[in-house]
N, C-alpha and C. Protein backbone atom coordinates (compact mmCIF):
# COMPACT_ATOMS: atom_id res chain seq x y z
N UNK A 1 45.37 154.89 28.60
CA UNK A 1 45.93 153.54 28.79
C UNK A 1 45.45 152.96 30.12
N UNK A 2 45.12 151.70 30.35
CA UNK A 2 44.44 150.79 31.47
C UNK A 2 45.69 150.79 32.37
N UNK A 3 45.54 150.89 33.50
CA UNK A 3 46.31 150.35 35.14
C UNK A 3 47.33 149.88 34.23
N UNK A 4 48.90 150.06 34.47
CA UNK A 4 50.15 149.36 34.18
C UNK A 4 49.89 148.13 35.23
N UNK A 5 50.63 147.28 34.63
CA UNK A 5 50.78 145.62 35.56
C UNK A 5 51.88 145.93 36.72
N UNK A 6 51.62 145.88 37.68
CA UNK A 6 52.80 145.84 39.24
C UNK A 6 53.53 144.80 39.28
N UNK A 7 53.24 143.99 38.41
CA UNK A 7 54.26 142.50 38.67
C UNK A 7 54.83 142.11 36.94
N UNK A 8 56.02 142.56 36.39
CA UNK A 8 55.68 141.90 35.17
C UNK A 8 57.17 141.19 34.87
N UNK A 9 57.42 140.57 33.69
CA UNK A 9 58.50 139.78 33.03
C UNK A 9 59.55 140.98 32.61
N UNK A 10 60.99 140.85 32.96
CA UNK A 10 62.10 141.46 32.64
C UNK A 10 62.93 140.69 32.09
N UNK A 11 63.47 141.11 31.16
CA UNK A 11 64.71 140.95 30.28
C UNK A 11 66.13 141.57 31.11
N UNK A 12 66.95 141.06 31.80
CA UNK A 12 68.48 141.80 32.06
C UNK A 12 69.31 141.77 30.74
N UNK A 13 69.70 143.03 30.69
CA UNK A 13 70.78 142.59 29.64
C UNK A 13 71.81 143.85 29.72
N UNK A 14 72.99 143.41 29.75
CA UNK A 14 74.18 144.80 30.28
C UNK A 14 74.24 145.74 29.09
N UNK A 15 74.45 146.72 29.56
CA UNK A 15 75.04 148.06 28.47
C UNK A 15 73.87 147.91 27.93
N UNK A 16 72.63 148.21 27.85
CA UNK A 16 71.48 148.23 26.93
C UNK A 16 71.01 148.80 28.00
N UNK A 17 70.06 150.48 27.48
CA UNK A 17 69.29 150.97 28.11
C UNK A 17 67.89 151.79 26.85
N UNK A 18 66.98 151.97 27.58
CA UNK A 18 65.95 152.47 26.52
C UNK A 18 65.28 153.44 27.31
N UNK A 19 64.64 154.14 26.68
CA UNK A 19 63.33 155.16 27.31
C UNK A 19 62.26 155.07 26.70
N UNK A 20 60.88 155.58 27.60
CA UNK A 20 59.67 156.02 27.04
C UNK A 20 59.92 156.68 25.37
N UNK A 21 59.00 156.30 24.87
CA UNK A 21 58.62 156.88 23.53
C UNK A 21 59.87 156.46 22.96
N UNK A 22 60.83 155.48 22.54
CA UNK A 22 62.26 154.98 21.82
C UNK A 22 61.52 153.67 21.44
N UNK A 23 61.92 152.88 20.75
CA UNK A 23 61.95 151.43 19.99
C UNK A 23 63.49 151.18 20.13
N UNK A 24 63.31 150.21 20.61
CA UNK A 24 64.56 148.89 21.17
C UNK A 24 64.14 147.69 20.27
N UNK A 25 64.84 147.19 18.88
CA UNK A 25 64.77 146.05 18.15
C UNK A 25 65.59 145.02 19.44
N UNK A 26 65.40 143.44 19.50
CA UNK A 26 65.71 142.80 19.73
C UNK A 26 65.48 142.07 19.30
N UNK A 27 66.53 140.74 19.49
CA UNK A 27 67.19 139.33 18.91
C UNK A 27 66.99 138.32 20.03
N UNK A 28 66.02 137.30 19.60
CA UNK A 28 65.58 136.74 20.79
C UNK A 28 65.93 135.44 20.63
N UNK A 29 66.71 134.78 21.38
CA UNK A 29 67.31 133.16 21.09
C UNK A 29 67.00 132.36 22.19
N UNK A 30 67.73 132.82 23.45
CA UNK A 30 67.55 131.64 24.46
C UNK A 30 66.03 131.64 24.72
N UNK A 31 66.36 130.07 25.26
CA UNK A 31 64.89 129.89 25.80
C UNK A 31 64.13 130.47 26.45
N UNK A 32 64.79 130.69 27.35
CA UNK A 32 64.20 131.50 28.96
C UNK A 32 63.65 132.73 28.38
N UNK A 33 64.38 133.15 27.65
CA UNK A 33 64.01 134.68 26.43
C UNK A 33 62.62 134.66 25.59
N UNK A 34 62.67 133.39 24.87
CA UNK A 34 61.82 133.02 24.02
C UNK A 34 60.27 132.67 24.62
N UNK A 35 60.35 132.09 25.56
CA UNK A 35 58.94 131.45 26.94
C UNK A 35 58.44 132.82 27.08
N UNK A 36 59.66 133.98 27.36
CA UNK A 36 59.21 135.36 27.95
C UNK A 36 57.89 136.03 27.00
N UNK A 37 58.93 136.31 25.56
CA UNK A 37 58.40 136.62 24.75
C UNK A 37 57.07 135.90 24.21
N UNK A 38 57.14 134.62 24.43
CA UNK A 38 55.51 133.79 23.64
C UNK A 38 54.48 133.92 24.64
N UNK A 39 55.06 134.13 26.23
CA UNK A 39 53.82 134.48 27.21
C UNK A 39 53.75 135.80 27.07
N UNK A 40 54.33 136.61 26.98
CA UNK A 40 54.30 138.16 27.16
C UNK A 40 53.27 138.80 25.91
N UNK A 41 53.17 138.18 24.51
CA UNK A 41 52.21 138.46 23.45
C UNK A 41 51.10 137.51 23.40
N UNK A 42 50.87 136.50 24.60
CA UNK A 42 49.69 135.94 24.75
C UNK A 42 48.89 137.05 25.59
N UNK A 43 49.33 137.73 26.81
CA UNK A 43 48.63 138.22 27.54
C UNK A 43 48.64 139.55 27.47
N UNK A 44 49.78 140.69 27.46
CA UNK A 44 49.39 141.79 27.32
C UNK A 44 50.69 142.25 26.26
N UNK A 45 51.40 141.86 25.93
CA UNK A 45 52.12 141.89 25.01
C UNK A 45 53.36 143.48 25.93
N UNK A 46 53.31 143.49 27.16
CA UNK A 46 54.19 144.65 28.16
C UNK A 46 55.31 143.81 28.98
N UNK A 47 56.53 144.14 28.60
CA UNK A 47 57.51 143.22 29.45
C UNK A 47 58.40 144.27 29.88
N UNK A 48 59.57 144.30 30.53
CA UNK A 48 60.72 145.32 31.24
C UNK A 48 62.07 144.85 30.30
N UNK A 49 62.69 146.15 30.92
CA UNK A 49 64.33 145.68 30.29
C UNK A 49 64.91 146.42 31.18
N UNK A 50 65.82 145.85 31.95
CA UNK A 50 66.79 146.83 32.78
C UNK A 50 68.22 146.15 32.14
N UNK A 51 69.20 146.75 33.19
CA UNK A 51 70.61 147.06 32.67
C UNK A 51 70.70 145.57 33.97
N UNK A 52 71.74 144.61 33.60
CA UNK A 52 72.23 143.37 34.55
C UNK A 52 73.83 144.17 35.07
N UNK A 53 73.92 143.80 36.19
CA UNK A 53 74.96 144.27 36.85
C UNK A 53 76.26 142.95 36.42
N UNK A 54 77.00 143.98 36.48
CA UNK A 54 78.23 143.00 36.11
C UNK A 54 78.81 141.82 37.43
N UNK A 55 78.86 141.83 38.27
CA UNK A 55 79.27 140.64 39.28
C UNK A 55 77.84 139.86 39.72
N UNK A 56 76.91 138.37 39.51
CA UNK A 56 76.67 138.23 40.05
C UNK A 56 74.92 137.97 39.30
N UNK A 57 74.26 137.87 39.43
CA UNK A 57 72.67 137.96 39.05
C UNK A 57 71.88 138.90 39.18
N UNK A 58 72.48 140.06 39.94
CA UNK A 58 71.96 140.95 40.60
C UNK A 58 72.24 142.30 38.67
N UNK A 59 70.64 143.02 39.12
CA UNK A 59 70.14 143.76 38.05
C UNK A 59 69.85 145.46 39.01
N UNK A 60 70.12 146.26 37.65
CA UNK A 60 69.85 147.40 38.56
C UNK A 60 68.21 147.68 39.24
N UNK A 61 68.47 148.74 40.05
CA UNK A 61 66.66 148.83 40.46
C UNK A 61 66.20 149.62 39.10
N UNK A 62 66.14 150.58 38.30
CA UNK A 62 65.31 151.07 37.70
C UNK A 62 65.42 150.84 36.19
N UNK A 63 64.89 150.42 35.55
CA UNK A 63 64.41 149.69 33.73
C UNK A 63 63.22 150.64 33.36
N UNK A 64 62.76 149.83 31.93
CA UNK A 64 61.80 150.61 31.56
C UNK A 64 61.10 149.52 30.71
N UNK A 65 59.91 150.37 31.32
CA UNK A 65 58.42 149.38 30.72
C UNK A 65 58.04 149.31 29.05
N UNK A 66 58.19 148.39 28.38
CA UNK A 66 57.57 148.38 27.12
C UNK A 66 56.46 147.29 26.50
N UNK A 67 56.23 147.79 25.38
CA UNK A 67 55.06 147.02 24.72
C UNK A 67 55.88 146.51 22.88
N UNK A 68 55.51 144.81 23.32
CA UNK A 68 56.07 144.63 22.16
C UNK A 68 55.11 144.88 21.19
N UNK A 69 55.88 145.86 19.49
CA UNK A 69 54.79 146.99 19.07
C UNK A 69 55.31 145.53 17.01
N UNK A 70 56.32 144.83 17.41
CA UNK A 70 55.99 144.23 16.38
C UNK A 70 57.11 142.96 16.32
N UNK A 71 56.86 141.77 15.75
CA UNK A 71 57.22 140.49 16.26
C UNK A 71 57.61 139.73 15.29
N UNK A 72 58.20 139.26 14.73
CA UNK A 72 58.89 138.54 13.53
C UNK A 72 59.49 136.90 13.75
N UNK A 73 59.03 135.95 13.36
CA UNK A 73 59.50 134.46 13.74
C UNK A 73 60.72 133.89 12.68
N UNK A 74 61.93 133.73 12.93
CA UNK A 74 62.34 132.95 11.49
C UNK A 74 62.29 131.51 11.91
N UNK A 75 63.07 131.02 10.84
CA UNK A 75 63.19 129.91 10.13
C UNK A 75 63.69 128.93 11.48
N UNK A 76 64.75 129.49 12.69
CA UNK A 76 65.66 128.89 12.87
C UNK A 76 65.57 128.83 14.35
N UNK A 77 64.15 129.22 14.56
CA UNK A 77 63.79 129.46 16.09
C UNK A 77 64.07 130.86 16.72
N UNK A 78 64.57 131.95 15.92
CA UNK A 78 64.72 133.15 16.84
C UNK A 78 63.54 133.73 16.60
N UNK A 79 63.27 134.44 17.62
CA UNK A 79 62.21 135.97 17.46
C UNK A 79 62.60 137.03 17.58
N UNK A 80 62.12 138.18 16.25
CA UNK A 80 62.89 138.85 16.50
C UNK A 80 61.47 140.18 17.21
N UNK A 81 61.83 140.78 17.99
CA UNK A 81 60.76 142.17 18.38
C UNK A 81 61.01 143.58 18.20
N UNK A 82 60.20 144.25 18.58
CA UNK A 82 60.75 145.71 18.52
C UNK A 82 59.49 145.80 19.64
N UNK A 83 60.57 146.47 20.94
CA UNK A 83 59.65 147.09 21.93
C UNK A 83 59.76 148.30 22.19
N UNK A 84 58.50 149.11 22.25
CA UNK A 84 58.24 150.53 22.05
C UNK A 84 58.21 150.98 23.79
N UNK A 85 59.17 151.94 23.86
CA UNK A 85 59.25 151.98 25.40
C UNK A 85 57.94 152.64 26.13
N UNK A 86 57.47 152.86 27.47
CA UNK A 86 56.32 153.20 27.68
C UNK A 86 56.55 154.29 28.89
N UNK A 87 57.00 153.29 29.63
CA UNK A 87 57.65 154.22 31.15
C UNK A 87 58.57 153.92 31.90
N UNK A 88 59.25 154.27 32.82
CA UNK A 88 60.34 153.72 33.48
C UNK A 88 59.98 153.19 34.57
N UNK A 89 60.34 152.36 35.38
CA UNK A 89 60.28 151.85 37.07
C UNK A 89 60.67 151.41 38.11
N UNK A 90 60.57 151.63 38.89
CA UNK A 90 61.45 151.39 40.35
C UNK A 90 61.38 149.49 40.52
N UNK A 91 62.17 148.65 40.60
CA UNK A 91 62.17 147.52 40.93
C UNK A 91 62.01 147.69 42.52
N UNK A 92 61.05 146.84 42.91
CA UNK A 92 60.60 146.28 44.55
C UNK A 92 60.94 145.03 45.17
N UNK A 93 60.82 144.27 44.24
CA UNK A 93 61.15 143.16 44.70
C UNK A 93 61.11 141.82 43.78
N UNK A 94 62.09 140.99 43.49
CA UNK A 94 61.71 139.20 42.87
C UNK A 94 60.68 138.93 43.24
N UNK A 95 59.88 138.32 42.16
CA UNK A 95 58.80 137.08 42.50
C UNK A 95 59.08 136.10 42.22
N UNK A 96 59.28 134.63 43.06
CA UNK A 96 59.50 133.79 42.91
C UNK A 96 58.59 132.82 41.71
N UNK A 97 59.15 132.50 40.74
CA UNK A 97 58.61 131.43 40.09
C UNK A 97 58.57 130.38 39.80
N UNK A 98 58.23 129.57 38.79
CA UNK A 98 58.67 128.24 38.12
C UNK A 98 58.93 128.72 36.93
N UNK A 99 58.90 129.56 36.47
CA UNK A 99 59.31 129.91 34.75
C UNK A 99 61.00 129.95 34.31
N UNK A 100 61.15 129.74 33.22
CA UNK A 100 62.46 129.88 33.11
C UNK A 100 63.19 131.53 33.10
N UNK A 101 62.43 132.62 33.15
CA UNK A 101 62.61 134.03 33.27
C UNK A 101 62.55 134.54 34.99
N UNK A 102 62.72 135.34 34.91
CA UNK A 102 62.34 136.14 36.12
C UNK A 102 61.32 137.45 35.93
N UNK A 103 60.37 137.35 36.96
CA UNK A 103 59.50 138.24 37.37
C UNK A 103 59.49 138.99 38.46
N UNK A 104 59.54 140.63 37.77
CA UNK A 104 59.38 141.61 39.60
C UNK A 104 58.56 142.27 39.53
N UNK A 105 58.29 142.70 40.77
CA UNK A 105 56.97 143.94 41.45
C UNK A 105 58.04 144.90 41.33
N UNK A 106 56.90 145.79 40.29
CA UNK A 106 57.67 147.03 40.14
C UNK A 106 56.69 148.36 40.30
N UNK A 107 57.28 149.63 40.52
CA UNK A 107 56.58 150.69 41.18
C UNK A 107 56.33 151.68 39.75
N UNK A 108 55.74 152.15 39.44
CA UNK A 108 55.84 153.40 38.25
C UNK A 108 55.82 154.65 38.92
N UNK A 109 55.39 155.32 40.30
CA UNK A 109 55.14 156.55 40.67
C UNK A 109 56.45 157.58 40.59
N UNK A 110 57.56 156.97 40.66
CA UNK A 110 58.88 158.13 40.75
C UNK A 110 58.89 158.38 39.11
N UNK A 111 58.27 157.87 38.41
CA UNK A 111 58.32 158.28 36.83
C UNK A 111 56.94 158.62 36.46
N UNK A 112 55.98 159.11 36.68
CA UNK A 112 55.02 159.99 36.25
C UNK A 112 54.91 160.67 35.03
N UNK A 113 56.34 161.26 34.94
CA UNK A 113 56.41 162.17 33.89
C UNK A 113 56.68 161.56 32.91
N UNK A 114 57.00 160.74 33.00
CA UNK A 114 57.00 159.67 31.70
C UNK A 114 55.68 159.98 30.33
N UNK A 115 54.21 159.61 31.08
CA UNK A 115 53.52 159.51 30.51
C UNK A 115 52.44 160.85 29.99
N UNK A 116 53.42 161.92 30.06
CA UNK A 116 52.80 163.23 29.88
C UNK A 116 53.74 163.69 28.88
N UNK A 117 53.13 164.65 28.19
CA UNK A 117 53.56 165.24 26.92
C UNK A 117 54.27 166.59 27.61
N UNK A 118 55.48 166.98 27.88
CA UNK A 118 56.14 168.13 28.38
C UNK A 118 56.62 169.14 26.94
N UNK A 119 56.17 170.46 27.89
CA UNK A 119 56.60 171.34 26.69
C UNK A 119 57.66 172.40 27.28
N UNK A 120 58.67 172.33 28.68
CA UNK A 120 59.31 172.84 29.02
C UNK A 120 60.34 173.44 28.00
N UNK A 121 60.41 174.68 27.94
CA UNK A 121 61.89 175.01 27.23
C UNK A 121 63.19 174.98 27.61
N UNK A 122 63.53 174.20 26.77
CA UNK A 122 65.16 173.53 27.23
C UNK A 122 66.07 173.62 25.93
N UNK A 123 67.27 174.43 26.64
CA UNK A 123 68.35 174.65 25.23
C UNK A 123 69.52 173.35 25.39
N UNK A 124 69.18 172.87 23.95
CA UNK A 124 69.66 171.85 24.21
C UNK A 124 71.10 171.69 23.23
N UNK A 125 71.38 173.18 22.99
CA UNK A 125 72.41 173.43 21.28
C UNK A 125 73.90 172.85 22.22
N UNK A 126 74.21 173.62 23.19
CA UNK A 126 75.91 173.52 23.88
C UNK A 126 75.68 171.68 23.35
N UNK A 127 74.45 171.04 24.15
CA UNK A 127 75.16 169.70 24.52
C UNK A 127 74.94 168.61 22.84
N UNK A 128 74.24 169.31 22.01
CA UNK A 128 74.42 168.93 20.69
C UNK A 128 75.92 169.02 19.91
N UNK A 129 76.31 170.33 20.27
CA UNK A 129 77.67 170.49 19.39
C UNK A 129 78.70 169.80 20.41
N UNK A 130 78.48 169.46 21.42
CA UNK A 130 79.64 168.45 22.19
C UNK A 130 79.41 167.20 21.69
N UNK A 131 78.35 166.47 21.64
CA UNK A 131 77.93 165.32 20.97
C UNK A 131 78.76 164.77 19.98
N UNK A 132 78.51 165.89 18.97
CA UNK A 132 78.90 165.73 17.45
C UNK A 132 80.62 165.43 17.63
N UNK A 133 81.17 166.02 18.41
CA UNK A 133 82.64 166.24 18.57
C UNK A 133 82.85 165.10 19.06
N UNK A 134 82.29 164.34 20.33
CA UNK A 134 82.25 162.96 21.11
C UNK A 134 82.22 162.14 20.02
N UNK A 135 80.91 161.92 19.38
CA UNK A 135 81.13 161.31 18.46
C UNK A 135 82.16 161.00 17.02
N UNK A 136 82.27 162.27 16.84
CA UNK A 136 83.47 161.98 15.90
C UNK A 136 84.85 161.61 16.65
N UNK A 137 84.97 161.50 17.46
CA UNK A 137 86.50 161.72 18.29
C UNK A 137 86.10 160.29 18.37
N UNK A 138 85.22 159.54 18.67
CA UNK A 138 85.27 158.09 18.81
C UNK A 138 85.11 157.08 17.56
N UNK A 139 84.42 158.35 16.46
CA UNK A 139 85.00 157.15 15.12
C UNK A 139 83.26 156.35 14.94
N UNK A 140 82.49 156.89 15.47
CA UNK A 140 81.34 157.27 15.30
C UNK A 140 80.21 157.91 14.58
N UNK A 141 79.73 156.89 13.63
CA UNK A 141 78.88 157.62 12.31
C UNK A 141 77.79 157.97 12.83
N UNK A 142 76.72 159.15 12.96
CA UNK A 142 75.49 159.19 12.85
C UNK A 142 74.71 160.25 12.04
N UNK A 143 73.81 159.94 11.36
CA UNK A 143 73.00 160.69 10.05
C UNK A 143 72.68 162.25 11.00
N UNK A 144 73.29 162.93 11.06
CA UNK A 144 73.10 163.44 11.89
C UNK A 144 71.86 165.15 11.20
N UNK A 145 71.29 164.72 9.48
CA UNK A 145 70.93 165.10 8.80
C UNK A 145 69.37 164.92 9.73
N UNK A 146 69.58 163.67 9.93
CA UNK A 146 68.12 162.65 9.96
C UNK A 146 67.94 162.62 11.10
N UNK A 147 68.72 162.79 11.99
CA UNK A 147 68.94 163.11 13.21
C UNK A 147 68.23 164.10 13.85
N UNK A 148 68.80 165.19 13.31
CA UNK A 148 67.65 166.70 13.37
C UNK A 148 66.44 166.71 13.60
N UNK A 149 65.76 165.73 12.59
CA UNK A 149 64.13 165.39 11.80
C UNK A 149 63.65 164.81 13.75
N UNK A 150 64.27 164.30 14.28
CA UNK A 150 63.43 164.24 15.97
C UNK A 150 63.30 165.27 16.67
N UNK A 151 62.05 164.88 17.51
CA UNK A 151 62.05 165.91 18.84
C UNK A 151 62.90 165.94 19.56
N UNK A 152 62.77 167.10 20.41
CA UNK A 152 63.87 167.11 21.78
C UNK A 152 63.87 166.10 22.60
N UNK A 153 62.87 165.24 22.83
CA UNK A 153 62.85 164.18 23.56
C UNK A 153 63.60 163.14 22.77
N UNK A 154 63.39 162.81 21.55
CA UNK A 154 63.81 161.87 20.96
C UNK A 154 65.21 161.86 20.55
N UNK A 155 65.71 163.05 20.65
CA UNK A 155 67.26 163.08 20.47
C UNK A 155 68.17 163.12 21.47
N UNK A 156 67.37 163.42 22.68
CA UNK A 156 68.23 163.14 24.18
C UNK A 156 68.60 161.52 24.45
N UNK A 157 67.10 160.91 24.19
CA UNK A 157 67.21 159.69 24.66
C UNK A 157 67.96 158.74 23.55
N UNK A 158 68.42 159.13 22.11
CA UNK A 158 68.66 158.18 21.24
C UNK A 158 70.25 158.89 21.52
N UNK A 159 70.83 159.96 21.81
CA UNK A 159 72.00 160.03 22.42
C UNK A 159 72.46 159.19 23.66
N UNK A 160 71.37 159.13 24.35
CA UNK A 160 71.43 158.37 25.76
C UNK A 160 71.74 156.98 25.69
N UNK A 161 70.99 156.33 24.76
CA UNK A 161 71.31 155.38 24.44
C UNK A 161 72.03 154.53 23.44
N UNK A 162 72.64 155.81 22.37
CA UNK A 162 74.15 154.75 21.62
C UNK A 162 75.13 155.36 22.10
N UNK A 163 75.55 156.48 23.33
CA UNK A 163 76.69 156.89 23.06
C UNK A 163 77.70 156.29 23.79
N UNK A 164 79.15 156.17 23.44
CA UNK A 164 79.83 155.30 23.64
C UNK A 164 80.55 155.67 25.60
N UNK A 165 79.73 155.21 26.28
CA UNK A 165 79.70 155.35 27.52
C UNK A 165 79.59 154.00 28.54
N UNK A 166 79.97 154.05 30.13
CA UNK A 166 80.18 152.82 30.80
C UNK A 166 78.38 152.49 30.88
N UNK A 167 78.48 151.29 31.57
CA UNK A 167 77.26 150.75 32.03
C UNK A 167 76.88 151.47 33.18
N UNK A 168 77.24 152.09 33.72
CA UNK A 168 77.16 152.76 35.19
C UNK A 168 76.39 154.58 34.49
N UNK A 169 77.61 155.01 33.96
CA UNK A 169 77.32 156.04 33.08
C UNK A 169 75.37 155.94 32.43
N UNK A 170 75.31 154.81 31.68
CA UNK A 170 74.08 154.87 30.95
C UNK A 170 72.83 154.41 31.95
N UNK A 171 72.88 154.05 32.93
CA UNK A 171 72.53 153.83 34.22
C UNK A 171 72.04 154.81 34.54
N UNK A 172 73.23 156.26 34.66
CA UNK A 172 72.93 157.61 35.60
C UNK A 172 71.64 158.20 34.89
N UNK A 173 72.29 157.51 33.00
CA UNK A 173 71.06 158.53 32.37
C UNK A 173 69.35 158.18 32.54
N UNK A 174 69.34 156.47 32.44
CA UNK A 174 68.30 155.97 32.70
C UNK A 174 67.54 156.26 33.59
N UNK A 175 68.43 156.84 34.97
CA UNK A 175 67.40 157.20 36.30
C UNK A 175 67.22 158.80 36.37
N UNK A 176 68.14 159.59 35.65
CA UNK A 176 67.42 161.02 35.48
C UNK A 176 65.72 161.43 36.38
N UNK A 177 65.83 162.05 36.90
CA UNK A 177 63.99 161.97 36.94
C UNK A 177 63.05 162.89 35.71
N UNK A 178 64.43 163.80 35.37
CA UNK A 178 63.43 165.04 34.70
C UNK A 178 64.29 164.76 33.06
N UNK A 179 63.92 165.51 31.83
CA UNK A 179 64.51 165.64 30.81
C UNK A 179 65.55 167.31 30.94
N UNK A 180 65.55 167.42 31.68
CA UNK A 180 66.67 168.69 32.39
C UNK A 180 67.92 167.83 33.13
N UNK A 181 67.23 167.16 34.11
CA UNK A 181 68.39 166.28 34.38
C UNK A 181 68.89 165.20 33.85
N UNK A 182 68.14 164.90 32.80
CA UNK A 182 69.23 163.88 31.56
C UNK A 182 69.86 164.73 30.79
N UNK A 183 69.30 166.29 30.34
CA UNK A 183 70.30 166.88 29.74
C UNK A 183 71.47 167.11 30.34
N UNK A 184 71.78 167.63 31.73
CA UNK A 184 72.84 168.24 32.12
C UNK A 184 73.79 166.79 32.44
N UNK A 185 73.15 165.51 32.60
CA UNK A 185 73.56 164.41 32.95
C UNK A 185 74.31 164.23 32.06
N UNK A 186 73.85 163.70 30.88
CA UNK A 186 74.63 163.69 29.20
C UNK A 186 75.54 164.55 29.04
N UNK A 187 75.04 165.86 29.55
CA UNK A 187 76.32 167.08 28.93
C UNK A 187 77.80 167.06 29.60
N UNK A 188 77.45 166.31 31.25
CA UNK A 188 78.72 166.45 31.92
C UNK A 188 79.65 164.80 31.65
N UNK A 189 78.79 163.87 31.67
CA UNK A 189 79.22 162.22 31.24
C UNK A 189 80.18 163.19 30.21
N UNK A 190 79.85 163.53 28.64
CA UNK A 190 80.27 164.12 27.68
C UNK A 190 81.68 165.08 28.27
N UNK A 191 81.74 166.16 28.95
CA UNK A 191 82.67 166.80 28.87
C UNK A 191 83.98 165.54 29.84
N UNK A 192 83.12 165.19 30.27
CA UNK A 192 84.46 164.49 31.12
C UNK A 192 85.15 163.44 29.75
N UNK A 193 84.40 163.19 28.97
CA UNK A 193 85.65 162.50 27.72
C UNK A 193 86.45 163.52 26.81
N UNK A 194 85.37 164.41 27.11
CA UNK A 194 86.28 165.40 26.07
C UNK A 194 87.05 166.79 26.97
N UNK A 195 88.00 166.67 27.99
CA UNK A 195 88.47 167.48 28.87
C UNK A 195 89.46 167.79 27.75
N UNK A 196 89.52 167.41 26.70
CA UNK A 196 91.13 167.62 25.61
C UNK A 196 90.81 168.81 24.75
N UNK A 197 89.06 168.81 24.38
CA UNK A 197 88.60 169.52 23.58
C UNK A 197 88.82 171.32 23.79
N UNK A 198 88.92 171.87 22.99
CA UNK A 198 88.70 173.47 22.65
C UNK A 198 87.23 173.57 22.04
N UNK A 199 86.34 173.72 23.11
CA UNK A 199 84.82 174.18 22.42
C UNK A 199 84.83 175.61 21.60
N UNK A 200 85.81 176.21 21.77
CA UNK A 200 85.78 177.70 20.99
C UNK A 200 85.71 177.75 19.40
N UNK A 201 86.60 176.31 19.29
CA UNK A 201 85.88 176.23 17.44
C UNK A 201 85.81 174.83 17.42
N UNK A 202 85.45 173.99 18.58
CA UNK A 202 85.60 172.42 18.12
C UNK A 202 86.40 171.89 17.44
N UNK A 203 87.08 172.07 17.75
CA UNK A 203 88.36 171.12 17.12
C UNK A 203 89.14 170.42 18.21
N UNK A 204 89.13 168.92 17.97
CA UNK A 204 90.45 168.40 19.15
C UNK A 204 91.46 168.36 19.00
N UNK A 205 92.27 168.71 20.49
CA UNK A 205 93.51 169.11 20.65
C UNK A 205 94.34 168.12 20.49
């Protein structure tokens, strides 16, 4: 892949987080959204998404880089996308514009590992069978048949990102540096909802 862009177009949007190698569908209406999206597939078709902080305009420092991988127009003015995540990155700084979006200089080096294929062995069973329990205790469907059918990467981060957790929480997971420290990250977020649970046969108390 060519030089990542140091300056590119971000999307804020709260409680929404994604990772490398995940697809994030989105629903694209406002304007400022829409300008993003029709410049962003004129030129390299790579935009950001971080998490927006709740008081204020202010967005967290670290999001993640994607490529919109497929684009849909209706009838009624929305667009709809699906962006395929790429890497994560350190926010540096606003660039001032005239556009109706916002643009930042952003860093990729604290995420490296992003773009490498890791084959570390990591047991990942304890924080699976807590999952399943989290999830059911919250009333929470997932195919969890079809579920299986992913890699280890792909089932950390698609936990990471529906499970029913704060904005701060999905935050901690987003900045992980390693897939060791999103596991143990996830596993402890997890026990702290389930302090009620008996892991000895899963069942809640």
């Amino acid at each position: 892949m060519k030089a990542l862009p140091h300056i590119i177009p971000v999307f804020p949007l709260s409680g929404v987080i994604y990772f490398p190698k995940t697809n994030l569908p989105l629903n694209i209406f406002e304007k400022r959204y829409l300008d993003l999206v029709n410049d962003t597939v004129k030129k390299d078709k790579l935009m950001g998404m971080v998490q927006s902080q709740r008081n204020g305009n202010g967005v967290y420092k670290i999001g993640c880089l994607g490529k919109i991988s497929d684009l849909q127009k209706s009838n009624d003015g929305r667009i709809l996308i699906n962006l395929t995540g790429i890497t994560r990155f350190k926010i540096l700084e606003e660039i001032n514009n005239k556009k109706l979006y916002r643009e930042f200089k952003v860093d990729y080096k604290y995420f490296e590992l992003d773009l490498k294929n890791l084959t570390e062995d990591l047991n990942t069973e304890s924080l699976m069978n807590k999952a399943k329990v989290f999830f059911k205790k919250n009333g929470l469907l997932l195919n969890w048949k079809e579920f299986e059918k992913l890699n280890r990467t792909q089932k950390i981060n698609t936990l990471s990102m529906i499970s029913p957790v704060t904005n701060e929480e999905k935050q901690k997971l987003l900045e992980a540096q390693t897939e060791r420290d999103k596991i143990e990250t996830l596993e402890n977020i997890i026990n702290f909802y389930l302090h009620d649970v008996n892991f000895n046969n899963l069942t809640v108390q």
